[in-house]
C-alpha atoms as a PDB file:
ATOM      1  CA  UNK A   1      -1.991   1.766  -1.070  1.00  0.00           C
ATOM      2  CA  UNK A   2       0.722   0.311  -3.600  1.00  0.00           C
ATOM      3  CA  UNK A   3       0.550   3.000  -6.188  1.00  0.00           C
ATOM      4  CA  UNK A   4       2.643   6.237  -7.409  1.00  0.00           C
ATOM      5  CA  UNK A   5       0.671   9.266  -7.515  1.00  0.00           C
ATOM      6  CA  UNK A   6       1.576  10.803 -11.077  1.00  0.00           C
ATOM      7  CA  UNK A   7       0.387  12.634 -13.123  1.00  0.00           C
ATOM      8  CA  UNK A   8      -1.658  10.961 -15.965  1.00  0.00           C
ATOM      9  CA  UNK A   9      -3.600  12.191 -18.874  1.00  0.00           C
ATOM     10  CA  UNK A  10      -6.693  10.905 -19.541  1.00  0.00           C
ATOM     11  CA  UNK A  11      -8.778  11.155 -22.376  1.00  0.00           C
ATOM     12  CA  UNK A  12     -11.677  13.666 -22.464  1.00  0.00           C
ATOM     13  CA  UNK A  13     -14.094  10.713 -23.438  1.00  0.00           C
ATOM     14  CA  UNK A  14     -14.615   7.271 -23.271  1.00  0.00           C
ATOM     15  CA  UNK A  15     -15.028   5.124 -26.174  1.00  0.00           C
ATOM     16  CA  UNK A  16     -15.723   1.647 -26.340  1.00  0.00           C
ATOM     17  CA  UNK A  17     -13.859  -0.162 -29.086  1.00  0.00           C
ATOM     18  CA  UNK A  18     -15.436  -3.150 -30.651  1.00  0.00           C
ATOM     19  CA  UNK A  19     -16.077  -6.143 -28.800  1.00  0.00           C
ATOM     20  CA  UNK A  20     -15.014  -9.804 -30.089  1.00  0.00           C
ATOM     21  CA  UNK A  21     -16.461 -11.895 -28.100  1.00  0.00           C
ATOM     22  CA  UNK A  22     -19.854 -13.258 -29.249  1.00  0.00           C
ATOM     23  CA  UNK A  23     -22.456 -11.939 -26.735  1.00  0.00           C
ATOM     24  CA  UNK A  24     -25.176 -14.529 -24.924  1.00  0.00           C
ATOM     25  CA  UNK A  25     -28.538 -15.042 -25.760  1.00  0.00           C
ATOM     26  CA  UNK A  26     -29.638 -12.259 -23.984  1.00  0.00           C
ATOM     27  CA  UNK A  27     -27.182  -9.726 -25.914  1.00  0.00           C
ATOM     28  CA  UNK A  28     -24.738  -9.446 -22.803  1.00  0.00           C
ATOM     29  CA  UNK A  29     -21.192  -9.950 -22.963  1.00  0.00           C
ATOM     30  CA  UNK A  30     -20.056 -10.298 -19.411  1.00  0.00           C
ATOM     31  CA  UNK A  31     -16.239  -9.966 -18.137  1.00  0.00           C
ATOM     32  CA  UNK A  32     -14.385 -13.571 -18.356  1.00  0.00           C
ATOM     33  CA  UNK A  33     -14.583 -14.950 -14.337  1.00  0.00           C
ATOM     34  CA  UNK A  34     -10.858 -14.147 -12.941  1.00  0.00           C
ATOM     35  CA  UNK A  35      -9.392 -16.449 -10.837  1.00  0.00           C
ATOM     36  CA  UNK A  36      -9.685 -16.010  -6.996  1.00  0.00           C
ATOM     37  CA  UNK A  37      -6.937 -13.837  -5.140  1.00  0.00           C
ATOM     38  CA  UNK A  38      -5.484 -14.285  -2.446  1.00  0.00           C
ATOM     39  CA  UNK A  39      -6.259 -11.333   0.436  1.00  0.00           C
ATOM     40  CA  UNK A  40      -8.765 -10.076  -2.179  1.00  0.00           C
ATOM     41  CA  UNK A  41     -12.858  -9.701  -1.273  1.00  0.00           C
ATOM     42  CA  UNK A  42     -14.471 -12.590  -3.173  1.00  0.00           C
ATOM     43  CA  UNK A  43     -15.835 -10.581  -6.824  1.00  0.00           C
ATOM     44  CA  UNK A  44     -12.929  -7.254  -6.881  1.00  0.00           C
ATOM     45  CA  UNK A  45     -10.772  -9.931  -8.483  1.00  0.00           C
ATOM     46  CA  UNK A  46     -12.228  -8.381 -11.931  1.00  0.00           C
ATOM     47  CA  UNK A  47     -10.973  -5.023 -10.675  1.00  0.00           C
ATOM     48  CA  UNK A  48      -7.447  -6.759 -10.409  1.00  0.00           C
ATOM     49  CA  UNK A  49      -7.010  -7.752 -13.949  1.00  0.00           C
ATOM     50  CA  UNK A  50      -5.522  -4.874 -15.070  1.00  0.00           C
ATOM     51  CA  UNK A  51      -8.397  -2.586 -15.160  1.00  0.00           C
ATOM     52  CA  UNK A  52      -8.014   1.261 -15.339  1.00  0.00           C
ATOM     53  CA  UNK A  53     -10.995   1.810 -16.638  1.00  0.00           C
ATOM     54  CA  UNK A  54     -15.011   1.604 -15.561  1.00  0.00           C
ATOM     55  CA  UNK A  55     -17.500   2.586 -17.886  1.00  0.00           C
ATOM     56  CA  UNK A  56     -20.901   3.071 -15.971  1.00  0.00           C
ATOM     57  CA  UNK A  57     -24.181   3.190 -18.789  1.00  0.00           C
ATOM     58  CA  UNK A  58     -27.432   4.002 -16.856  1.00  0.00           C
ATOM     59  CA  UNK A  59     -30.764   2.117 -18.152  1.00  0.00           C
ATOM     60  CA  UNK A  60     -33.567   3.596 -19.703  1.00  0.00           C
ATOM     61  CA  UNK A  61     -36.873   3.496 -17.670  1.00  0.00           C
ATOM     62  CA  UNK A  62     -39.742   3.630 -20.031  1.00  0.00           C
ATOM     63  CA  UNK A  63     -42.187   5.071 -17.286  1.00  0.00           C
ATOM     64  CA  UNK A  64     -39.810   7.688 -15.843  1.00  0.00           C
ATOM     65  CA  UNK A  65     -39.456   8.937 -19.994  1.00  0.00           C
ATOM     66  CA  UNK A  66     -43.068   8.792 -20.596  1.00  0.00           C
ATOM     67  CA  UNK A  67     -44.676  10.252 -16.712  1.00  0.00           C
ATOM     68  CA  UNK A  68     -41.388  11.471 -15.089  1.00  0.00           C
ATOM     69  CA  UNK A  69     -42.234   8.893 -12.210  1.00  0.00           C
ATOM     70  CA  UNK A  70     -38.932   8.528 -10.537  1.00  0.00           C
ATOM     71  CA  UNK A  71     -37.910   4.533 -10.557  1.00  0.00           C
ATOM     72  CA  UNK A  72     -34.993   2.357  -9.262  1.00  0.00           C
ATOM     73  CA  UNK A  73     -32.090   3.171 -11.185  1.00  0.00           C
ATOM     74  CA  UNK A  74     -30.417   0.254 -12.720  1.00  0.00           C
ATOM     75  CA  UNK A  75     -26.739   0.643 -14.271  1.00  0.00           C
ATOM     76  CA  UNK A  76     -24.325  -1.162 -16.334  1.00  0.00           C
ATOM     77  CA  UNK A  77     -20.511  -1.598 -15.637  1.00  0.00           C
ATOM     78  CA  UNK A  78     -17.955  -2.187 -18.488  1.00  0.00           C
ATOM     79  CA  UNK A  79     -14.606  -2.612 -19.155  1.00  0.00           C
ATOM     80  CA  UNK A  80     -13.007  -0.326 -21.556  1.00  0.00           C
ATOM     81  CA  UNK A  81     -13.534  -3.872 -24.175  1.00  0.00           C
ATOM     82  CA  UNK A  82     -17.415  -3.301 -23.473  1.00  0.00           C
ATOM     83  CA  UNK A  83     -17.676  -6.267 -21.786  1.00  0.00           C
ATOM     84  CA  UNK A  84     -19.724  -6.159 -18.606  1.00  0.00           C
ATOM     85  CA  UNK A  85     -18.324  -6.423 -14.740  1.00  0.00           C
ATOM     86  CA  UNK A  86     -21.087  -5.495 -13.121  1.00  0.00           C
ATOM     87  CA  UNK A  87     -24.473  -4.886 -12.970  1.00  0.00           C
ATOM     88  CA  UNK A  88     -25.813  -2.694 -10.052  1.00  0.00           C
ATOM     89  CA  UNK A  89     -29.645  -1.510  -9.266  1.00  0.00           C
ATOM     90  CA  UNK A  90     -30.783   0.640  -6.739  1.00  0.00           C
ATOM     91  CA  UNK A  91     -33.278  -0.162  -4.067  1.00  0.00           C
ATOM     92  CA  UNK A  92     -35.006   2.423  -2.724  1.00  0.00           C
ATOM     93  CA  UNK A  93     -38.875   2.741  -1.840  1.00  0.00           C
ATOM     94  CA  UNK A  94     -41.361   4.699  -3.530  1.00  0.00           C
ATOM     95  CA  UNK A  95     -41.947   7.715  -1.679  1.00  0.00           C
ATOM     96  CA  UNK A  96     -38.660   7.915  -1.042  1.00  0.00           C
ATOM     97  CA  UNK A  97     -37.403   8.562  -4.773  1.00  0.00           C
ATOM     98  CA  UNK A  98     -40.110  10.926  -5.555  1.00  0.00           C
ATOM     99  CA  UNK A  99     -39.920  12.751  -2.665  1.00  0.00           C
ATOM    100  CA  UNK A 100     -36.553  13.371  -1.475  1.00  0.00           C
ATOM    101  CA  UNK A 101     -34.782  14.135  -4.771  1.00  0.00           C
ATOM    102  CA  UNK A 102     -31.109  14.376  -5.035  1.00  0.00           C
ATOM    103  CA  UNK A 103     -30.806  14.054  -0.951  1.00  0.00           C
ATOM    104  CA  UNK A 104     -32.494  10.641  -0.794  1.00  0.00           C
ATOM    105  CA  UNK A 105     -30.691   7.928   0.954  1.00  0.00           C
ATOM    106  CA  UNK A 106     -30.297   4.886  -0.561  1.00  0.00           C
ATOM    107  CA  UNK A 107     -28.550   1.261  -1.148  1.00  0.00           C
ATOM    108  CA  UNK A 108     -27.101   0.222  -4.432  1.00  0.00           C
ATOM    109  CA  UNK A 109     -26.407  -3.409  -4.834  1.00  0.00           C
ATOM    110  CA  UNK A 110     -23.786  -4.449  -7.132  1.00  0.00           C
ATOM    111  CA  UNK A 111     -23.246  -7.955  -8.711  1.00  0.00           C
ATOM    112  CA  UNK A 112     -21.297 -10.197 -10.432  1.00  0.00           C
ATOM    113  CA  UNK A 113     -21.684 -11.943 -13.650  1.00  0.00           C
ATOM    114  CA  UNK A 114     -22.590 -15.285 -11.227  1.00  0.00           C
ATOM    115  CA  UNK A 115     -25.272 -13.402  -9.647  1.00  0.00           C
ATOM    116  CA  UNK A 116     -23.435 -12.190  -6.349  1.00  0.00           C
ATOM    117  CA  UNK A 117     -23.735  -9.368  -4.408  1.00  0.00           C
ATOM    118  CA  UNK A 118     -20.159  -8.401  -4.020  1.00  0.00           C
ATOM    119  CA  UNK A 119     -20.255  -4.687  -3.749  1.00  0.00           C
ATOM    120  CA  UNK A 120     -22.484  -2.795  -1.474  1.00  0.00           C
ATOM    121  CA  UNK A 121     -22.938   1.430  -1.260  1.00  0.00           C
ATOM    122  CA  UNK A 122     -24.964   2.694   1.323  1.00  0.00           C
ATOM    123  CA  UNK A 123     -26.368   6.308   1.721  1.00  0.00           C
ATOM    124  CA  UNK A 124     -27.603   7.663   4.535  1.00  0.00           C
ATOM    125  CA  UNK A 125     -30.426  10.410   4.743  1.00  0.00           C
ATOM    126  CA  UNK A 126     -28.087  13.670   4.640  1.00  0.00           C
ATOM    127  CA  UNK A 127     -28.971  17.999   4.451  1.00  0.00           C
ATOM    128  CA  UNK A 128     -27.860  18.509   1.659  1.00  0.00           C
ATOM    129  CA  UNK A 129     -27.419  22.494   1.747  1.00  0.00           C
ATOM    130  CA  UNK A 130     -23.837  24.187   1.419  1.00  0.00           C
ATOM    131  CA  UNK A 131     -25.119  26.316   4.437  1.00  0.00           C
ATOM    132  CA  UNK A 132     -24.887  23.260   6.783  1.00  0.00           C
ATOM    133  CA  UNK A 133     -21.493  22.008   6.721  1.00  0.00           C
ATOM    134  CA  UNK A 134     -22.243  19.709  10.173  1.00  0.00           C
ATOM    135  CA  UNK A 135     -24.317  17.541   7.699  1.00  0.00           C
ATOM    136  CA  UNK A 136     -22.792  16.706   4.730  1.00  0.00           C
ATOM    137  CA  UNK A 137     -23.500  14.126   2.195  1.00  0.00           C
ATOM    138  CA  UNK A 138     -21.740  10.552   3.107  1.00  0.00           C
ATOM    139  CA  UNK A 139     -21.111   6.744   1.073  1.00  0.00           C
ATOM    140  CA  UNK A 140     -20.461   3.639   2.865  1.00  0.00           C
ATOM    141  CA  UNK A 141     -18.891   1.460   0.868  1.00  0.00           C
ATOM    142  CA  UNK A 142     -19.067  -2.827   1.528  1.00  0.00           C
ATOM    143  CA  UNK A 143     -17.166  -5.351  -0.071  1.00  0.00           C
ATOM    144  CA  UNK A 144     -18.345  -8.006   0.560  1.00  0.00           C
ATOM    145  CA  UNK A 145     -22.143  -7.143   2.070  1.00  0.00           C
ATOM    146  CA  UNK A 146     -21.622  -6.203   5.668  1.00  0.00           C
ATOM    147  CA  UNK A 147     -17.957  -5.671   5.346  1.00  0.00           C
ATOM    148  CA  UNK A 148     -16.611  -1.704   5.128  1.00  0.00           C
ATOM    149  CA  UNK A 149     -13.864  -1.108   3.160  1.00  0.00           C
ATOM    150  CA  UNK A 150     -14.336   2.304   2.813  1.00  0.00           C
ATOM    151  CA  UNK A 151     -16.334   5.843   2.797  1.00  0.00           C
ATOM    152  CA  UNK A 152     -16.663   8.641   0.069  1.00  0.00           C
ATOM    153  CA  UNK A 153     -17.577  12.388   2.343  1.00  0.00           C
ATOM    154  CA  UNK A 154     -18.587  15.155   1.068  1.00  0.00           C
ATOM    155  CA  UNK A 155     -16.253  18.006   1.734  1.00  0.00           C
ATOM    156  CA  UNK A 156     -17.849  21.799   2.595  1.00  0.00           C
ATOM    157  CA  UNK A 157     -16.930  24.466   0.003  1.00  0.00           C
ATOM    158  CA  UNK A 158     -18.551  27.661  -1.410  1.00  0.00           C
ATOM    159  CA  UNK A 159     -18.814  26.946  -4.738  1.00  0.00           C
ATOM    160  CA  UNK A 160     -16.916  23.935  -5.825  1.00  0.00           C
ATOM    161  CA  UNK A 161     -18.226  20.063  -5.215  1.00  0.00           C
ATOM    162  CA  UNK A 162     -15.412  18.279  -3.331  1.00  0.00           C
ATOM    163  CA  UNK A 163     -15.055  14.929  -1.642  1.00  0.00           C
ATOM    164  CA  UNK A 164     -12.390  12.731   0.273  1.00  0.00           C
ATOM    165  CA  UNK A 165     -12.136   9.202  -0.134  1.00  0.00           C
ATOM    166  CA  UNK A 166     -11.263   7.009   3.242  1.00  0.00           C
ATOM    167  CA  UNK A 167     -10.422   4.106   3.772  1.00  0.00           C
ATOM    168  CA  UNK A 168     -12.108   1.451   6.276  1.00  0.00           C
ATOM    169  CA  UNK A 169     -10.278   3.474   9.000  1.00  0.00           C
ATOM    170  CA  UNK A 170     -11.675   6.921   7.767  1.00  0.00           C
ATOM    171  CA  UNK A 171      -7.794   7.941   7.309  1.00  0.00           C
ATOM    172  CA  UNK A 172      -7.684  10.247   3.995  1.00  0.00           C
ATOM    173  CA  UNK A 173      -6.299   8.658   0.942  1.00  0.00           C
ATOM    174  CA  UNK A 174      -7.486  10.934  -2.310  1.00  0.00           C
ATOM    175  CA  UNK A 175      -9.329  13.667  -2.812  1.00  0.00           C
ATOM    176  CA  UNK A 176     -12.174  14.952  -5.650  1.00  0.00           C
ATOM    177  CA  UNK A 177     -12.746  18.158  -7.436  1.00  0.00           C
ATOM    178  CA  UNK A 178     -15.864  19.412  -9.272  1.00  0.00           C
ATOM    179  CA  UNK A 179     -16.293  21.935 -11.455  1.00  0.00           C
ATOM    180  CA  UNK A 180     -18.024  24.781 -10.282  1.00  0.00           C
ATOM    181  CA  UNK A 181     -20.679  24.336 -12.704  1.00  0.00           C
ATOM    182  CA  UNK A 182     -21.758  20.908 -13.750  1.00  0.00           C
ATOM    183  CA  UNK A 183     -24.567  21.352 -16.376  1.00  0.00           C
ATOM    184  CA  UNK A 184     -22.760  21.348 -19.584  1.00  0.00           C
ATOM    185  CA  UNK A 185     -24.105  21.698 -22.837  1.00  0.00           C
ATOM    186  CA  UNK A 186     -22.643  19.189 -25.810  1.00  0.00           C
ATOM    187  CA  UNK A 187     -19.138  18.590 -23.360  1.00  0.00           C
ATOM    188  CA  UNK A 188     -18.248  16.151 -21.019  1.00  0.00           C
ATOM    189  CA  UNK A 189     -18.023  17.400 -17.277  1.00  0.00           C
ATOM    190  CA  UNK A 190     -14.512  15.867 -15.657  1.00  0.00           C
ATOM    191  CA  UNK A 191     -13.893  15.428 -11.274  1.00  0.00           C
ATOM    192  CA  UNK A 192     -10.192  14.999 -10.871  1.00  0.00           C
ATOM    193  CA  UNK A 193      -8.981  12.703  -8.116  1.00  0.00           C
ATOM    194  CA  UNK A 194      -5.938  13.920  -6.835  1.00  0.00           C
ATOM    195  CA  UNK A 195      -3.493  13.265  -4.236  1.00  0.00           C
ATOM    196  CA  UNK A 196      -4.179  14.361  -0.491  1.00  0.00           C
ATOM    197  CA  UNK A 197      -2.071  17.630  -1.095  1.00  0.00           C
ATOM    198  CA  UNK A 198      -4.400  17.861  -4.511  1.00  0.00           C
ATOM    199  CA  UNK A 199      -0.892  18.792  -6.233  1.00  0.00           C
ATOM    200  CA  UNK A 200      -0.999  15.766  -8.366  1.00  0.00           C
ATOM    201  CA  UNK A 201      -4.298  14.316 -10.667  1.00  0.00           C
ATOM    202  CA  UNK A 202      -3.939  10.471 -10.325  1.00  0.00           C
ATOM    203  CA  UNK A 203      -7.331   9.764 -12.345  1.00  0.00           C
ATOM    204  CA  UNK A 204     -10.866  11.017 -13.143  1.00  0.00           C
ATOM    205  CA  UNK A 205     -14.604  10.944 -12.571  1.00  0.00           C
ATOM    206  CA  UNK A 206     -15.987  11.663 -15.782  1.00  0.00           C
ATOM    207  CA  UNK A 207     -19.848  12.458 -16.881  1.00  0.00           C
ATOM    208  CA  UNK A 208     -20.713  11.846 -20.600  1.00  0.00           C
ATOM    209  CA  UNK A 209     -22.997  14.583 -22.738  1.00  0.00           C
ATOM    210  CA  UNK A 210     -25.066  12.165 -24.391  1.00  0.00           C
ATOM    211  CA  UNK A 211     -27.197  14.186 -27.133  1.00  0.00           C
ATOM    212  CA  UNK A 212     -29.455  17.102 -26.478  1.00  0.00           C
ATOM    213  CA  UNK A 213     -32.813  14.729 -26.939  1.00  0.00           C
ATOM    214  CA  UNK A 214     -31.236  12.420 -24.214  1.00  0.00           C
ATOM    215  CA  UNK A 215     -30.363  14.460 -22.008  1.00  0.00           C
ATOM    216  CA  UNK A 216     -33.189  16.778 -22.051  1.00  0.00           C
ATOM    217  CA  UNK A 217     -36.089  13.887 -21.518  1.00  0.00           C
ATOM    218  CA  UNK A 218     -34.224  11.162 -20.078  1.00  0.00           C
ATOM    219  CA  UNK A 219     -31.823  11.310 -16.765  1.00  0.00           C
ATOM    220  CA  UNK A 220     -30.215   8.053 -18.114  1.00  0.00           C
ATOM    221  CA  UNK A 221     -26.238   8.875 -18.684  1.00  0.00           C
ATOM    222  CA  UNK A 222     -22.949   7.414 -19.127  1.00  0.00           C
ATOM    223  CA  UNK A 223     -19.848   8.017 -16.696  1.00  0.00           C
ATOM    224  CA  UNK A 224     -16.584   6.799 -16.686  1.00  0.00           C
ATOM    225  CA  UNK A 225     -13.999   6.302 -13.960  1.00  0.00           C
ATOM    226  CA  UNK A 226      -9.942   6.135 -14.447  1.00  0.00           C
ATOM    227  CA  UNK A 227      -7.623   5.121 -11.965  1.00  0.00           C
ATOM    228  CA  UNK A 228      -4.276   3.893 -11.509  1.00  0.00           C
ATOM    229  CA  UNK A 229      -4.066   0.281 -12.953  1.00  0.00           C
ATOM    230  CA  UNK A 230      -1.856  -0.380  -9.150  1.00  0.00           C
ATOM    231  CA  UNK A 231      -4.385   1.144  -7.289  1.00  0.00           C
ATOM    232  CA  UNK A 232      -5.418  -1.099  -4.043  1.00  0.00           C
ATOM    233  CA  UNK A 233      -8.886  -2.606  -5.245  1.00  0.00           C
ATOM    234  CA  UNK A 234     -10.182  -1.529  -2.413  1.00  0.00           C
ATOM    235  CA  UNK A 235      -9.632   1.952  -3.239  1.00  0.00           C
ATOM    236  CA  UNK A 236     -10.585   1.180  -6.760  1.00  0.00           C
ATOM    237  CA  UNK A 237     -14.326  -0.286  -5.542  1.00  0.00           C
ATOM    238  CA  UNK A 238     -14.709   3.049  -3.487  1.00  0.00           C
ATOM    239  CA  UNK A 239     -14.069   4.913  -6.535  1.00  0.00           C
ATOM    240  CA  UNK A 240     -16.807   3.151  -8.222  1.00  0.00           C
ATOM    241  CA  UNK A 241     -19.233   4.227  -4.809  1.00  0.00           C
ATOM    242  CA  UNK A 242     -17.566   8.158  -5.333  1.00  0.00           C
ATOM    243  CA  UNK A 243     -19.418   8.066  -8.791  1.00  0.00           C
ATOM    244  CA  UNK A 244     -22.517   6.882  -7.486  1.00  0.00           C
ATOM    245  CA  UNK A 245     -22.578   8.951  -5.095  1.00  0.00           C
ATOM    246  CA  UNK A 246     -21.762  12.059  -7.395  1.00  0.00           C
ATOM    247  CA  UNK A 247     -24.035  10.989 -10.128  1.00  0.00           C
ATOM    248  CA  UNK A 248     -26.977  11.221  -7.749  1.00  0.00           C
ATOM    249  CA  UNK A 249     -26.033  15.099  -6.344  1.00  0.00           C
ATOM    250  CA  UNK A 250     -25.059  16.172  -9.404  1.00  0.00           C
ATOM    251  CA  UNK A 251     -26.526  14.601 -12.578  1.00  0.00           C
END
């Protein structure tokens, strides 16, 4: 998939340094439009541009602070310049979200700074128990809408939360590691990505501790993902879908 697996160290958080540019008139400062590639699914070229870093910043939902009525979640995607790539929102019904939890299927449609779906994570209704390793917990990933370029699946173990990311094929290209415990007080919580033989770290999953007040009342947080700037951006967009689907088992 065109890149070394090394070891790299990466930073325990991730800080956005000051941004130039002059934001819009809505206050958003979105990602200059890259060029189209060649072989490349029309909106990962901003993945290409020498990116190594995705910083993911989950909205604020006034009801959900003030009820605790579960809503869509809607999220943010920045480069490490603050600059938005993406902006992706979850569509899920009602019941659904209140009912289900942590186990509740869903579809997350990301877009573009033109307004274009370009990545799409789908998550099927899953047991989520570490009793029932027949039925583990399962991303599709679709770049564009309707085309797979790859799956995030959950991998059984006794204690620790581990996942595999495939490729369009389902053949294994890295693996994930959890902590064994993932509530933290006042520290981030890391996932390594590793290589298939988990001998080498090759980049990170990375939950944010946002404040005590935050993160007692609210269940709006802020992730980050690092990866190899030569990773395929294939592999890179199902990195993005790994997050998502570990922010919504684990956070």
């Amino acid at each position: 998939y065109g890149f070394q697996a090394q070891p790299m160290g990466v930073p325990g958080g991730f800080v956005v340094p000051p941004v130039q540019n002059q934001p819009t008139t809505d206050r958003t400062i979105w990602m200059p439009i890259p060029p189209s590639i060649p072989n490349c699914p029309p909106g990962l070229e901003y993945l290409t541009q020498q990116i190594d870093q995705i910083l993911i910043h989950q909205q604020l939902e006034l009801l959900e602070i003030v009820i605790g009525f579960e809503q869509n979640n809607k999220y943010e995607l920045k480069n490490a310049l603050g600059q938005r790539v993406y902006f992706a929102a979850e569509d899920t019904d009602c019941l659904t979200r209140n009912c289900c939890g942590p186990s509740r299927p869903f579809n997350i449609r990301i877009i573009d700074n033109l307004g274009q779906e370009v990545i799409r994570l789908q998550r099927p209704l899953r047991c989520s128990a570490c009793c029932c390793p027949c039925c583990l917990q399962e991303l599709e990933v679709q770049a564009p809408p309707g085309r797979t370029i790859g799956y995030v699946v959950q991998n059984w173990h006794l204690y620790l939360p581990k996942f595999t990311i495939q490729d369009e094929k389902r053949t294994d290209i890295l693996k994930i590691t959890g902590p064994c415990i993932v509530c933290r007080c006042c520290e981030d919580v890391h996932f390594e990505v590793k290589s298939l033989d988990e001998t080498c770290t090759v980049g990170r999953i990375s939950k944010q501790w946002t404040g005590l007040v935050r993160e007692l009342f609210t269940d709006s947080d802020n992730f980050g993902i690092s990866f190899p700037m030569d990773l395929d951006v294939n592999m890179k967009a199902v990195m993005i879908g790994a997050c998502f689907l570990i922010v919504s088992l684990s956070f």
